[in-house]
C-alpha atoms as a PDB file:
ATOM      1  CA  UNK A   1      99.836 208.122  46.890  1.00  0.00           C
ATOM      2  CA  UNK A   2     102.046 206.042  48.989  1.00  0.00           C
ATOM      3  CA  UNK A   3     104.970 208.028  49.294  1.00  0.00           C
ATOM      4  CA  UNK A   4     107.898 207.393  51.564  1.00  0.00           C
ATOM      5  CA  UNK A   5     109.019 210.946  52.448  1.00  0.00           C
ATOM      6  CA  UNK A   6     112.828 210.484  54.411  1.00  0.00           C
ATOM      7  CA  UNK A   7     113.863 213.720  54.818  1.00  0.00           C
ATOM      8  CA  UNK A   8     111.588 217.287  54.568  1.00  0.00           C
ATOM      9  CA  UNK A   9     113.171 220.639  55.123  1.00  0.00           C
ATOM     10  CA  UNK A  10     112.408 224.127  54.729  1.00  0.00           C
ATOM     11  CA  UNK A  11     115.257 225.942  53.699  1.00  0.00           C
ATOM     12  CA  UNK A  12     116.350 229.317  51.585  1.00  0.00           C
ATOM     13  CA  UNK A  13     116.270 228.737  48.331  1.00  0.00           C
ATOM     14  CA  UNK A  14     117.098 230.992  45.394  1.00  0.00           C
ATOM     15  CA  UNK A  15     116.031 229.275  42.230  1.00  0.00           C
ATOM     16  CA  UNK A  16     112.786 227.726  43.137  1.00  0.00           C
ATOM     17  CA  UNK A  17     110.198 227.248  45.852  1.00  0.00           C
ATOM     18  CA  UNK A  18     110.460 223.430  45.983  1.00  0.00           C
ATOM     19  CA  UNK A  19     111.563 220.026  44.923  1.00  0.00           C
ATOM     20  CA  UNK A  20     112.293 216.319  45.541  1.00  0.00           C
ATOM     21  CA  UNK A  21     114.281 213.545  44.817  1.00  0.00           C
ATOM     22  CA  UNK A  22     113.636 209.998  43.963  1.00  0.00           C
ATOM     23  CA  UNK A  23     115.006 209.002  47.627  1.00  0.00           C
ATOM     24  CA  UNK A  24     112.361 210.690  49.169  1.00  0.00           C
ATOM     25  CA  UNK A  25     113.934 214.309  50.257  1.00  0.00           C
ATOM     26  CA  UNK A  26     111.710 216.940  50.037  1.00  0.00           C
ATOM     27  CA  UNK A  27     112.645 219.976  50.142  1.00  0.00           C
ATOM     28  CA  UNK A  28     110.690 223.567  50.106  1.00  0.00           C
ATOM     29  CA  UNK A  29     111.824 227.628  49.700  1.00  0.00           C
ATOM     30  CA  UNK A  30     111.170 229.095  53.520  1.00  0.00           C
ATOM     31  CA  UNK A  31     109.206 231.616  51.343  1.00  0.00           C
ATOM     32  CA  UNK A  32     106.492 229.163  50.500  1.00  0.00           C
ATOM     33  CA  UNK A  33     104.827 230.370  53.689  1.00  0.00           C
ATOM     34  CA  UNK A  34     104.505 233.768  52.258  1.00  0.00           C
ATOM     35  CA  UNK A  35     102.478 232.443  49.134  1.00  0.00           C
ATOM     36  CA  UNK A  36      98.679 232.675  48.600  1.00  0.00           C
ATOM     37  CA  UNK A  37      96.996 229.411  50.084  1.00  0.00           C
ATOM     38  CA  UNK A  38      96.138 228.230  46.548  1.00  0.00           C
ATOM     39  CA  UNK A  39      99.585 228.843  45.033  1.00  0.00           C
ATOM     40  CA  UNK A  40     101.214 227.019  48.181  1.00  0.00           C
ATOM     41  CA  UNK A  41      98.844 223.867  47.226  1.00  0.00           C
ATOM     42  CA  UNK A  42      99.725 223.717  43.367  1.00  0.00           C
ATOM     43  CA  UNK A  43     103.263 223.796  44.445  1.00  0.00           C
ATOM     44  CA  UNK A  44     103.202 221.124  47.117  1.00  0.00           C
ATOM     45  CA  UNK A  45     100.891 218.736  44.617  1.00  0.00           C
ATOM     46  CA  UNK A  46     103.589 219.405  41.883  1.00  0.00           C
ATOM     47  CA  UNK A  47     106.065 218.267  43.523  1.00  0.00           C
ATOM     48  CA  UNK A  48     103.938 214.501  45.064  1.00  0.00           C
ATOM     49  CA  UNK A  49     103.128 214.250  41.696  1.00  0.00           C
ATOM     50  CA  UNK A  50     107.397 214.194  40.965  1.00  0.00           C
ATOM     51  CA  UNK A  51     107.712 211.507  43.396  1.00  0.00           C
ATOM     52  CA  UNK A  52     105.704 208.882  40.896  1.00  0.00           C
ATOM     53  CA  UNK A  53     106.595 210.805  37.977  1.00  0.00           C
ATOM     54  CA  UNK A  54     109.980 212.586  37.963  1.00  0.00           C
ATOM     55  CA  UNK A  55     109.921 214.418  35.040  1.00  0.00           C
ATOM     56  CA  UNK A  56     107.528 216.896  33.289  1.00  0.00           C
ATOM     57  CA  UNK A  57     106.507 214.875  30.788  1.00  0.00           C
ATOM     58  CA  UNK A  58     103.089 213.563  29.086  1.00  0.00           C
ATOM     59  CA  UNK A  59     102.135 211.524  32.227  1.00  0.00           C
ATOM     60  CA  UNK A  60     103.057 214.239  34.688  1.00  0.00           C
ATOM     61  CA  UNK A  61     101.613 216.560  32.462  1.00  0.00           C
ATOM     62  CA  UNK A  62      98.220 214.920  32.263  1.00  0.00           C
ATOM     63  CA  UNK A  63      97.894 213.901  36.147  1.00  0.00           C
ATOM     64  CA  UNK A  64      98.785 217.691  36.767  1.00  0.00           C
ATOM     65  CA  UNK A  65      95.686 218.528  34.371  1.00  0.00           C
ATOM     66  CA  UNK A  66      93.310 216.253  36.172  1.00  0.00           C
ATOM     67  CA  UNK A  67      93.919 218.141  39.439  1.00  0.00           C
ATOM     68  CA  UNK A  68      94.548 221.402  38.490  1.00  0.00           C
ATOM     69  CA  UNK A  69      92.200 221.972  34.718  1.00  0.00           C
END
């Protein structure tokens, strides 16, 4: 996908279990660890998806379809 990650933490988070900026930070909820595998996939793939397309828009929407159905 060539992404240039800079910075990835795992931190507490109370709002949501990830996201990312346009810089490249990365950041994901310390309770992503306690998710089901398959859960803990969509939500890393949601957010590489953000760092081509940083919105949830059409585009996002349909490369998010592809994967997931």
């Amino acid at each position: 996908m060539d992404i240039d990650v800079k910075a990835l933490a795992i931190r507490p988070m109370t709002n949501q279990m990830a996201s990312c900026s346009t810089d490249g930070n990365w950041n994901f909820n310390k309770r992503i660890a306690d998710l089901d595998k398959e859960i803990a996939i969509y939500v890393i793939v949601h957010e590489l998806l953000h760092f081509n397309v940083p919105n949830h828009g059409k585009l996002w929407k349909k490369l998010n379809d592809c994967l997931f159905g």
